[in-house]
N, C-alpha and C. Protein backbone atom coordinates (compact mmCIF):
# COMPACT_ATOMS: atom_id res chain seq x y z
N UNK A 1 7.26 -22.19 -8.39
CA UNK A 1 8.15 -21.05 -8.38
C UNK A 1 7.83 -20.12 -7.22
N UNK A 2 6.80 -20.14 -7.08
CA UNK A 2 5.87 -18.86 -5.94
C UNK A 2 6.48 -19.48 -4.41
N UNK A 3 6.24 -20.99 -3.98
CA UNK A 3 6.76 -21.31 -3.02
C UNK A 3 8.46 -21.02 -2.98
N UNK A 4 8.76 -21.48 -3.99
CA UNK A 4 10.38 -21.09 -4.31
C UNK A 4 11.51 -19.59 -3.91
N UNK A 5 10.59 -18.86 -4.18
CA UNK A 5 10.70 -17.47 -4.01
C UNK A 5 10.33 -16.55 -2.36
N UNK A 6 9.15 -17.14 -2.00
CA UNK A 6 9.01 -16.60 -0.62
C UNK A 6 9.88 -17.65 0.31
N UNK A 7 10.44 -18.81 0.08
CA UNK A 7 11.51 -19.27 1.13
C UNK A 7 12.91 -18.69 0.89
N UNK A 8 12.65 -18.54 -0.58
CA UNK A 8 14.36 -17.28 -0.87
C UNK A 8 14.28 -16.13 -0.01
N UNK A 9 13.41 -15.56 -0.36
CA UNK A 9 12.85 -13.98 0.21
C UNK A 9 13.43 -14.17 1.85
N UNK A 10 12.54 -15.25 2.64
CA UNK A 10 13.11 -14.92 3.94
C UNK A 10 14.54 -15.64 4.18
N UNK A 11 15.04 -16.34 3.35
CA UNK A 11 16.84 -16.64 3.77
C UNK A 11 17.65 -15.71 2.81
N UNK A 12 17.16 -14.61 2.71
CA UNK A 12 17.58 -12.94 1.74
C UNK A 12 17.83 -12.38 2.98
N UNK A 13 16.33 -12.24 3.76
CA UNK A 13 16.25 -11.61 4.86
C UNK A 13 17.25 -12.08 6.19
N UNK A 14 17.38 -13.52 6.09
CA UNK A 14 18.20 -13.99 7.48
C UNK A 14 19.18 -13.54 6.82
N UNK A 15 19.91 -13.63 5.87
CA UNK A 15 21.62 -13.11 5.80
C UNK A 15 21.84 -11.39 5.99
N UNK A 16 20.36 -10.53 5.57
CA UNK A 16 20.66 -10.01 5.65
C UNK A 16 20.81 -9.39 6.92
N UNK A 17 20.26 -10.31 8.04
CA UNK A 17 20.27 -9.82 9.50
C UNK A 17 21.72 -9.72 9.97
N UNK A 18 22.71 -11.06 9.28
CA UNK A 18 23.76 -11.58 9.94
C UNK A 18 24.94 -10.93 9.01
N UNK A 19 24.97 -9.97 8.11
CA UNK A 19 25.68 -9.42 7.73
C UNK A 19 26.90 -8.41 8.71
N UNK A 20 27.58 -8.36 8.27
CA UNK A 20 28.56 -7.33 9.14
C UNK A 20 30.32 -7.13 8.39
N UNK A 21 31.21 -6.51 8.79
CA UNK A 21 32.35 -6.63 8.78
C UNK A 21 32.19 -4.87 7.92
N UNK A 22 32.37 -4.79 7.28
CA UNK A 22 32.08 -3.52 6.55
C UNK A 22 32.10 -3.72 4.40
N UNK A 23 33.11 -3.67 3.77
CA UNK A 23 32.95 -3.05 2.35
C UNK A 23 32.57 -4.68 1.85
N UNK A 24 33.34 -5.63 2.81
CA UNK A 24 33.46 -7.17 2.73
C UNK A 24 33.27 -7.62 3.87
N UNK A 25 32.86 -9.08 3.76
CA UNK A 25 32.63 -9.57 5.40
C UNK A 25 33.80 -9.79 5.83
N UNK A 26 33.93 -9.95 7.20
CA UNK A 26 35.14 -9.91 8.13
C UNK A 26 35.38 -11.87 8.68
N UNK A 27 34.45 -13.04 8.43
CA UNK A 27 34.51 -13.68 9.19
C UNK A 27 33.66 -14.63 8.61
N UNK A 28 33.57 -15.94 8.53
CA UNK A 28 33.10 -17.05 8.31
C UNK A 28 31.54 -16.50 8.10
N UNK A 29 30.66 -16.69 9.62
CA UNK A 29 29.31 -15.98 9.63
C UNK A 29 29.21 -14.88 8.42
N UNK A 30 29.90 -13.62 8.64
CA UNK A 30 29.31 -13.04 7.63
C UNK A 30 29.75 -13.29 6.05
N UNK A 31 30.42 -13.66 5.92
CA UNK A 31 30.80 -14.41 4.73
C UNK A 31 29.41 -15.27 4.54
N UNK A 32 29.07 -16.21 5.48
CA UNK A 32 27.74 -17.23 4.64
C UNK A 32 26.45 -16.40 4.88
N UNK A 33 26.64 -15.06 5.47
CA UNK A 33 25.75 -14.62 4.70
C UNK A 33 25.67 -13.79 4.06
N UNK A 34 26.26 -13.40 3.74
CA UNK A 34 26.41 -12.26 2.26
C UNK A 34 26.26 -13.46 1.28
N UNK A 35 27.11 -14.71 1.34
CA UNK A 35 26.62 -15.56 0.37
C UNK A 35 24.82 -16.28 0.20
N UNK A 36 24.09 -15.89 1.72
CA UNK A 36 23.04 -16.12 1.65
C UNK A 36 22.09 -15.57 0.95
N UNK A 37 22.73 -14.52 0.89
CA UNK A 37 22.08 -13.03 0.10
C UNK A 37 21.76 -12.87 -1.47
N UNK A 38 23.17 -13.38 -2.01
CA UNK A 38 23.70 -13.62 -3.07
C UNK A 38 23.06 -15.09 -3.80
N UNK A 39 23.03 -15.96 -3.40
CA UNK A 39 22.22 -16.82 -3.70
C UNK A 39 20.87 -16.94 -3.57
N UNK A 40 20.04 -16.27 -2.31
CA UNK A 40 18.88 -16.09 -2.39
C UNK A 40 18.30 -15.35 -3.86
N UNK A 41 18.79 -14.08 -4.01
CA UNK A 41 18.35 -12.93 -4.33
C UNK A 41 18.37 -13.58 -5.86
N UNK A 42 19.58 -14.60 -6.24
CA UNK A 42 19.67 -14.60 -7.67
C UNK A 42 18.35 -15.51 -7.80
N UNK A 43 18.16 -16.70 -7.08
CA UNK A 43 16.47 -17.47 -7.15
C UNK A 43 15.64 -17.14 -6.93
N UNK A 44 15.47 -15.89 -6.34
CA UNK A 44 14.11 -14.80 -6.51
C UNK A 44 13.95 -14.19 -7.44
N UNK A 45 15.32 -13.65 -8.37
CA UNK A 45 14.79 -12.81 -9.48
C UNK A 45 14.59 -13.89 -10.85
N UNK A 46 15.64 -14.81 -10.75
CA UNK A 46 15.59 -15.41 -12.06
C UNK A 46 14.06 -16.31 -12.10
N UNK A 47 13.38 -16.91 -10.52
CA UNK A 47 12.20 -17.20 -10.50
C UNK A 47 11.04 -16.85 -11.07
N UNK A 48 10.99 -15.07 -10.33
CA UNK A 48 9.80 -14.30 -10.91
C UNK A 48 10.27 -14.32 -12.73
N UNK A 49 11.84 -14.03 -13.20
CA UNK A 49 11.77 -14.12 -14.72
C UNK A 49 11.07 -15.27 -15.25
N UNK A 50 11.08 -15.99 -15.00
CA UNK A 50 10.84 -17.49 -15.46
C UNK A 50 9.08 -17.64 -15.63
N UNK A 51 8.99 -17.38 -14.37
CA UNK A 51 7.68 -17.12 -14.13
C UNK A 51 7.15 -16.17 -15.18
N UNK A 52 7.53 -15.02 -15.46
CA UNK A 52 6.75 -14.48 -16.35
C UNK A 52 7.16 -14.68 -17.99
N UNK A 53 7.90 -15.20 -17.74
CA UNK A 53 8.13 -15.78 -19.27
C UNK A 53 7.26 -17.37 -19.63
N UNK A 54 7.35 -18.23 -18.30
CA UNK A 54 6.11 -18.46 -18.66
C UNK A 54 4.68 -18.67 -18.68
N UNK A 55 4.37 -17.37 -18.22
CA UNK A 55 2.99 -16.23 -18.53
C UNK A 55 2.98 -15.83 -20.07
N UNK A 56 3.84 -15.48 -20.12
CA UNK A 56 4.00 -15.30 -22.05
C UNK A 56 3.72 -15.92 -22.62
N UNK A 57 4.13 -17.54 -22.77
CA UNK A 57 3.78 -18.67 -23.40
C UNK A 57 3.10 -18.91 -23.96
N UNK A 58 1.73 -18.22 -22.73
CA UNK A 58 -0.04 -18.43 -23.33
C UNK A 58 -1.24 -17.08 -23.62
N UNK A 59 0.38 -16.31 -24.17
CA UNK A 59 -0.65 -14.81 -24.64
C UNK A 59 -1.07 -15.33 -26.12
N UNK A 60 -1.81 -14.98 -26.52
CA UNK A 60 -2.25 -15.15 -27.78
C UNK A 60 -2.26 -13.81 -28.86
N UNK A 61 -2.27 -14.10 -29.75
CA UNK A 61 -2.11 -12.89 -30.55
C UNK A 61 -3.49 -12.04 -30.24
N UNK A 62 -4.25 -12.22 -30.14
CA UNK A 62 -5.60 -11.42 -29.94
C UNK A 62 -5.93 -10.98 -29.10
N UNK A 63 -5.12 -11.46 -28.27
CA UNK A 63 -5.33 -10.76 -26.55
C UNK A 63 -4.87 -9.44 -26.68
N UNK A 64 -5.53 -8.05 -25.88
CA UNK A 64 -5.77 -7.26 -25.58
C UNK A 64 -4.13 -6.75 -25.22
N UNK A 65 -3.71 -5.72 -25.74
CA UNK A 65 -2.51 -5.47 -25.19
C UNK A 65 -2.37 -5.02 -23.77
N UNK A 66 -1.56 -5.99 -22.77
CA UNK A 66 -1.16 -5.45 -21.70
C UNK A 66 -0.48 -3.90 -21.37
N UNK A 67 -0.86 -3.37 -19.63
CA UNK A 67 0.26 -2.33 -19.67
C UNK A 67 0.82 -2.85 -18.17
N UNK A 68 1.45 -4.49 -17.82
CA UNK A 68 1.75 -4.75 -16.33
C UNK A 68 2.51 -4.17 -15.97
N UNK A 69 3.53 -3.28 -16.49
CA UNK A 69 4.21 -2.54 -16.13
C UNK A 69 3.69 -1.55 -15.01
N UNK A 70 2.59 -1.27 -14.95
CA UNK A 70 0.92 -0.38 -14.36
C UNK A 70 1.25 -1.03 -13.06
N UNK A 71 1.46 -2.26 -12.53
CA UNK A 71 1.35 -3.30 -11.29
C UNK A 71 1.97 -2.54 -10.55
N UNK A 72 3.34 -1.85 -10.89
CA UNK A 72 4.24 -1.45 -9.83
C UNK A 72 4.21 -0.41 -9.51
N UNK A 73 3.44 0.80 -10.27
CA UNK A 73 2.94 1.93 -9.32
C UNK A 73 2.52 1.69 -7.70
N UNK A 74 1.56 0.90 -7.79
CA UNK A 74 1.10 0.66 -6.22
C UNK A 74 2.37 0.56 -5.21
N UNK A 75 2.88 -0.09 -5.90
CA UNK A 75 4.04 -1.43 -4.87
C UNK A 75 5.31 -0.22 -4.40
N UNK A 76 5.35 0.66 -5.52
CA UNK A 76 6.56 1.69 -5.75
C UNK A 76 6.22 2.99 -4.93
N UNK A 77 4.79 2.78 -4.49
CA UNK A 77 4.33 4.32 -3.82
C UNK A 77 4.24 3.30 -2.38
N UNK A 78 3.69 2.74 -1.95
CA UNK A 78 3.83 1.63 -1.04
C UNK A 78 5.66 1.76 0.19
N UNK A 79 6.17 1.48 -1.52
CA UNK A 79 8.18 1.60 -0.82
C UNK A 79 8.33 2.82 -0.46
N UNK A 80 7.92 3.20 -1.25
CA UNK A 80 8.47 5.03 -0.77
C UNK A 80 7.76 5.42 0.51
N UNK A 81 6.27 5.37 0.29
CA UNK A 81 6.10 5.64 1.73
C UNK A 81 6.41 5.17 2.69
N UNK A 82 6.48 3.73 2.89
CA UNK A 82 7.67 3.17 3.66
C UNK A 82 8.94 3.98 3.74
N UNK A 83 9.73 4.45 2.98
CA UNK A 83 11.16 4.61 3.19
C UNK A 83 11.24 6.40 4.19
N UNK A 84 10.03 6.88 3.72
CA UNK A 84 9.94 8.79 4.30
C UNK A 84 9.30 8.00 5.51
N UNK A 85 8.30 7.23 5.87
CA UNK A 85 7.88 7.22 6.92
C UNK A 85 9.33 6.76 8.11
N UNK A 86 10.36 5.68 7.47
CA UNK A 86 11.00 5.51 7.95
C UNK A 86 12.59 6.84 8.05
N UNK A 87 12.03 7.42 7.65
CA UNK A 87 13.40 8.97 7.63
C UNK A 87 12.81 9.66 8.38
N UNK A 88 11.19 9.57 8.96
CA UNK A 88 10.46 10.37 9.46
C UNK A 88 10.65 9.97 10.87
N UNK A 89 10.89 9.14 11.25
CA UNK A 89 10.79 8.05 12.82
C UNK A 89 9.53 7.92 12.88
N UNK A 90 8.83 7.27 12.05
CA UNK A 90 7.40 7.03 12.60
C UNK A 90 7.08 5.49 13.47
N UNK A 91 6.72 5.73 14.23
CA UNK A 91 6.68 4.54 15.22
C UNK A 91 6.12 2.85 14.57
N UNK A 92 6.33 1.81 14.89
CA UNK A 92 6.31 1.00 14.53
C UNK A 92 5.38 0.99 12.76
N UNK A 93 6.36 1.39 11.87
CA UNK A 93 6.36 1.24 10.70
C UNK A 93 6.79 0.19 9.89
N UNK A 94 7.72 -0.20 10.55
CA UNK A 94 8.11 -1.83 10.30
C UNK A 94 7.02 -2.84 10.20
N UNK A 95 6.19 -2.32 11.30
CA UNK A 95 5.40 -3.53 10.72
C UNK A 95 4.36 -3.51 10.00
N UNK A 96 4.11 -2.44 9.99
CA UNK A 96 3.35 -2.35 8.61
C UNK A 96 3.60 -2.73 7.33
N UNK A 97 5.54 -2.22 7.05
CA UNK A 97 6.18 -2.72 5.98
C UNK A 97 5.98 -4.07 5.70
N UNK A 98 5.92 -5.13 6.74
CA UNK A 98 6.13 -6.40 6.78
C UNK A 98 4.86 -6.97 6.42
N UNK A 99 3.52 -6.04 7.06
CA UNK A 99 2.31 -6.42 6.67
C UNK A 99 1.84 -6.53 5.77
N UNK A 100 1.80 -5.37 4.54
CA UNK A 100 2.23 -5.37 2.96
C UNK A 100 2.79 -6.09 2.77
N UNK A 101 3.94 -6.28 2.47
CA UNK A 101 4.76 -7.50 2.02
C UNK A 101 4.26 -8.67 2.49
N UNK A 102 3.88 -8.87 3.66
CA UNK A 102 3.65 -10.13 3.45
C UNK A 102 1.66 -10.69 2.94
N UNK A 103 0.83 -9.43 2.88
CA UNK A 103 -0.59 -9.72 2.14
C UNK A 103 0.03 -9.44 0.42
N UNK A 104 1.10 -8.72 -0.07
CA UNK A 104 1.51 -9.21 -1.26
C UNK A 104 1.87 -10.57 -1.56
N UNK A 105 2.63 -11.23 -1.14
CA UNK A 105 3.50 -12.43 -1.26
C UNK A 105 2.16 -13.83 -1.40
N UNK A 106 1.15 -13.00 -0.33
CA UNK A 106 0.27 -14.25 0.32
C UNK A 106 -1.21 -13.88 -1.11
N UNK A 107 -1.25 -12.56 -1.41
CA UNK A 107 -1.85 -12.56 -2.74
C UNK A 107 -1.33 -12.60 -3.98
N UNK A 108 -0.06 -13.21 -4.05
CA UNK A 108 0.83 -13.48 -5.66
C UNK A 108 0.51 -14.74 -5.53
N UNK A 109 0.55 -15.38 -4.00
CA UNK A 109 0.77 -17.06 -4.20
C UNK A 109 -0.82 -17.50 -4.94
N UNK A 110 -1.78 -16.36 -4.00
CA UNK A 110 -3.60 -17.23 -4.61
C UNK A 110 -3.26 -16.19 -6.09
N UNK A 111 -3.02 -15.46 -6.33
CA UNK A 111 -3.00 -15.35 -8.41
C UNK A 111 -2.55 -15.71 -8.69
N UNK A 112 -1.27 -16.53 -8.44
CA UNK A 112 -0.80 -17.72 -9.46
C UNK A 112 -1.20 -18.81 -9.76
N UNK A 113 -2.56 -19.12 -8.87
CA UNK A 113 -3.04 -20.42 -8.75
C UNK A 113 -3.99 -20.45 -9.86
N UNK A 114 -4.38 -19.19 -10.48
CA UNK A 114 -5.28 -18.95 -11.58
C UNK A 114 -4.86 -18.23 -13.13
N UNK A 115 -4.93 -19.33 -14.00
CA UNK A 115 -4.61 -18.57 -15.17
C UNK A 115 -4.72 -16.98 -15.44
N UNK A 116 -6.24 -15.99 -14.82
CA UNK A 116 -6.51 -14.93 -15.65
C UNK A 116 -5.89 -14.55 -14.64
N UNK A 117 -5.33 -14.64 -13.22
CA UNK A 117 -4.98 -13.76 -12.46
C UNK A 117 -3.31 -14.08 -11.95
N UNK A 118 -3.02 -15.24 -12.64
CA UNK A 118 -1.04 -15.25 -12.58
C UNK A 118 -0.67 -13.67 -12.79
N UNK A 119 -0.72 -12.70 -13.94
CA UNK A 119 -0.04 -12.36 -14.21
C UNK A 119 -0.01 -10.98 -13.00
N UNK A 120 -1.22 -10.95 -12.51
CA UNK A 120 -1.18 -10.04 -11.44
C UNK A 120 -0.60 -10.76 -10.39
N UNK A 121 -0.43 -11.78 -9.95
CA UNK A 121 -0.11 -12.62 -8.54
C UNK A 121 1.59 -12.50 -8.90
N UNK A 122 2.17 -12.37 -9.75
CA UNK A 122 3.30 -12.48 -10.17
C UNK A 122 4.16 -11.03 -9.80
N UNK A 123 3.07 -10.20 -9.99
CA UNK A 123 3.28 -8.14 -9.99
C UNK A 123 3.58 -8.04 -8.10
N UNK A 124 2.28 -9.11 -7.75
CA UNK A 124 2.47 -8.86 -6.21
C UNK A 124 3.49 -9.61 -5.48
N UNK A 125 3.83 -11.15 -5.96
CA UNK A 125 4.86 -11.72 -5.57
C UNK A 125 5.99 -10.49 -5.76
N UNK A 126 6.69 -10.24 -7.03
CA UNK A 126 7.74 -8.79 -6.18
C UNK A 126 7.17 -7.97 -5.81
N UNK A 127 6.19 -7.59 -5.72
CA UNK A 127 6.04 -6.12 -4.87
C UNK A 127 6.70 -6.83 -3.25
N UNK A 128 5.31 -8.01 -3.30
CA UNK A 128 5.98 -8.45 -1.73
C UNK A 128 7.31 -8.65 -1.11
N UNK A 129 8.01 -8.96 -2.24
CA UNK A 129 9.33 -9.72 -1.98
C UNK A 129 9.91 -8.16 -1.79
N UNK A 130 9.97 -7.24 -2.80
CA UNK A 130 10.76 -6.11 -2.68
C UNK A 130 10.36 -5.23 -1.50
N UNK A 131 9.04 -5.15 -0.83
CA UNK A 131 8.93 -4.72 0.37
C UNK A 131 9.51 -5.02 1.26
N UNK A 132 9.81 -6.37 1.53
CA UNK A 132 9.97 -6.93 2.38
C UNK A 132 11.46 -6.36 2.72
N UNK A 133 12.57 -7.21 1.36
CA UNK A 133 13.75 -6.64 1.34
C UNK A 133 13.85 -5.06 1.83
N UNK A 134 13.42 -4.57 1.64
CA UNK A 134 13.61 -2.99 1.66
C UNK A 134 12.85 -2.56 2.81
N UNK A 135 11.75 -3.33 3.71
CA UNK A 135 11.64 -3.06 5.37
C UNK A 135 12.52 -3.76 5.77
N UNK A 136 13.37 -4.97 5.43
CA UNK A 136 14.04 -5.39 6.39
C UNK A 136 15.55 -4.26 6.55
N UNK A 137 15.89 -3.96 5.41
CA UNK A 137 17.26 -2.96 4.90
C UNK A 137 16.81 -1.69 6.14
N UNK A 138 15.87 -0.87 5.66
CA UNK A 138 15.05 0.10 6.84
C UNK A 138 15.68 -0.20 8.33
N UNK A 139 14.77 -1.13 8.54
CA UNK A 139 15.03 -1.30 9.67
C UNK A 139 16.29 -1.17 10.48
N UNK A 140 17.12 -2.63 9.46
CA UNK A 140 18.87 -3.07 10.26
C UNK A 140 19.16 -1.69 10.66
N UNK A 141 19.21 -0.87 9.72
CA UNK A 141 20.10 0.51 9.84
C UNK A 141 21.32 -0.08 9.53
N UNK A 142 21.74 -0.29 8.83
CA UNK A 142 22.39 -1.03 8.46
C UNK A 142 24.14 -0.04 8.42
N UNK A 143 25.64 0.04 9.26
CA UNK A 143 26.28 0.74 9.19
C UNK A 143 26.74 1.34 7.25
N UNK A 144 27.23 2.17 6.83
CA UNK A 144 26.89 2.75 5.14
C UNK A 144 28.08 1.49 4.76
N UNK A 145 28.98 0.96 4.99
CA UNK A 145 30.06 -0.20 4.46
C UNK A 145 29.39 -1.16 3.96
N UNK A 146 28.44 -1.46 5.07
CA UNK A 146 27.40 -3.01 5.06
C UNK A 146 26.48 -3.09 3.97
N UNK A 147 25.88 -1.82 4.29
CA UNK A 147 24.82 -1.54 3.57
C UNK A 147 24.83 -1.19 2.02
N UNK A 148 25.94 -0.67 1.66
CA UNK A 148 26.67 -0.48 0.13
C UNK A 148 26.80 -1.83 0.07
N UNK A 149 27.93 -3.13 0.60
CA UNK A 149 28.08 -4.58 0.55
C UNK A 149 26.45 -4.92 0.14
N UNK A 150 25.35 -4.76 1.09
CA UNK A 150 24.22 -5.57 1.45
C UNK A 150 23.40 -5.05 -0.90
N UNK A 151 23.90 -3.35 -0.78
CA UNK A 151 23.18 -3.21 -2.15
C UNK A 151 24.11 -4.32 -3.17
N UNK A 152 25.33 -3.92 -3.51
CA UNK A 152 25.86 -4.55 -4.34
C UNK A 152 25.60 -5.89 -4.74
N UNK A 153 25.62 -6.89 -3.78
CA UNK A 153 24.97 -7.84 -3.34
C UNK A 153 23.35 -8.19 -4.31
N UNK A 154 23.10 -7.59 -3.62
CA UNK A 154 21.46 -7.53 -4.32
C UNK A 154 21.76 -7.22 -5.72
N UNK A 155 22.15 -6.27 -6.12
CA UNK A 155 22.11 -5.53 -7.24
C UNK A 155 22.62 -6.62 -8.17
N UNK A 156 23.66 -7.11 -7.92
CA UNK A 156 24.65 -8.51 -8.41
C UNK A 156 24.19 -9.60 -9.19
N UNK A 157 23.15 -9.96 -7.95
CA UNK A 157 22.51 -11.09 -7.60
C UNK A 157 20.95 -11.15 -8.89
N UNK A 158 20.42 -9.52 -8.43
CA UNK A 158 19.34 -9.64 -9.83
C UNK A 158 20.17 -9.52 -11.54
N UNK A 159 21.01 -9.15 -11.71
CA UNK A 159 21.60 -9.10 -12.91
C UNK A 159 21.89 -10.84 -13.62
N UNK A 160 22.41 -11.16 -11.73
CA UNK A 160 22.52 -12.46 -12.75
C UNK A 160 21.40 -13.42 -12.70
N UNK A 161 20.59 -13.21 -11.83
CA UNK A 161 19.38 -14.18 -11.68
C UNK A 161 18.17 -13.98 -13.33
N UNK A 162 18.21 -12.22 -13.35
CA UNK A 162 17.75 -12.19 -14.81
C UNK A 162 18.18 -12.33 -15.84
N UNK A 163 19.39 -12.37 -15.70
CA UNK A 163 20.16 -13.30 -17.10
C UNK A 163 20.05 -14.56 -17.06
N UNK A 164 20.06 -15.75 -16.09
CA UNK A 164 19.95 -17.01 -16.37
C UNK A 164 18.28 -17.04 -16.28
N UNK A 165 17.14 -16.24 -15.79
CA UNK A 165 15.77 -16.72 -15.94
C UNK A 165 15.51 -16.30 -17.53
N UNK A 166 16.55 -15.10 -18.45
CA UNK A 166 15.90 -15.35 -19.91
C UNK A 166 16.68 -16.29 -20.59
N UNK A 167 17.67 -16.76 -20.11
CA UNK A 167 18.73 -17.61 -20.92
C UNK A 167 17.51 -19.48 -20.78
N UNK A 168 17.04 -19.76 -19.89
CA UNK A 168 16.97 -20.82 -19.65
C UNK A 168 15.57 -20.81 -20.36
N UNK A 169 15.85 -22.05 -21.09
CA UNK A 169 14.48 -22.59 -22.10
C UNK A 169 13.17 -22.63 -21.26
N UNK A 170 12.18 -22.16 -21.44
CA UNK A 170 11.08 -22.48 -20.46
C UNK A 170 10.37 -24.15 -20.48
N UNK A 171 10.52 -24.23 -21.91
CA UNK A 171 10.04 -25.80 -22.32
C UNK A 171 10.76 -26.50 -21.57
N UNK A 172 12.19 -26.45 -20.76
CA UNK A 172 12.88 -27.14 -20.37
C UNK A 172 12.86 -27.12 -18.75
N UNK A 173 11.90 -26.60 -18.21
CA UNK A 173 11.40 -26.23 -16.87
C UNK A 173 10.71 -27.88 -16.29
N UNK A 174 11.21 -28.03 -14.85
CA UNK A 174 10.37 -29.23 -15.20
C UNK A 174 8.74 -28.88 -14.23
């Protein structure tokens, strides 16, 4: 799933380079990629669902109650400072954005490789993924038509990706 998700993540990112036309795309190109977008975004979210559903699988009743919800403070102060640094013009901030995101993505892939530490590698796989999305958005500058298209899109895309990652049997994963 982890490999699955960071090749979504960056063909999220290529459509979202090649986007254009304004409320809708104007033209073949941006048409396949807004559809790139749209299909990426839904196999990134319904992935990570899947993924943590099955992390669930092997909680046991005695285990210690989680609070992972806790994971995304970091990731959420992380975006934000990203987003003021980027309202701020601070000079090559981008790549910093990209740098995070991508030592998230590259530390979700080694905690998933380990039972006690999936469920954190899973917190950082989206942190990474959502950094990423959201330095690449930063950056485009995206004109406000596109960029409303580019949210909706996204927004779309996780609704339905997390509806088919709780709909789909995990036992039935292959």
């Amino acid at each position: 799933m982890a490999i699955t998700n960071a090749i979504s993540g960056v063909t999220a990112i290529g459509g979202l380079l090649l986007m254009g036309g304004g409320l809708f795309p104007h033209n073949t190109v941006q048409t396949l990629a807004a559809a790139s977008v749209l299909v990426s975004a839904i196999n990134i979210t319904g992935g990570f669902t899947i993924t943590q559903r099955m992390l669930d699988m092997f909680k046991r009743k005695d285990d210690p109650q989680e609070y992972n919800y806790l994971y995304g403070i970091p990731g959420a102060v992380a975006i934000s400072s990203l987003l003021l640094a980027h309202s701020a013009g601070v000079a090559n901030i981008y790549q910093c954005g990209y740098l995070f995101s991508s030592l998230c993505c590259i530390g979700g892939i080694a905690g998933l490789a380990d039972q006690k530490t999936a469920r954190l590698g899973n917190a950082l796989g989206m942190t990474g993924v959502a950094g990423g999305v959201t330095t690449a958005l930063a950056q485009l500058s995206l004109p406000a038509p596109v960029f409303m298209q580019a949210m909706a899109l996204l927004g779309t895309s996780a609704a339905i990706g997390s509806t088919i990652g709780n709909r789909v049997a995990v036992t039935e994963l292959p």
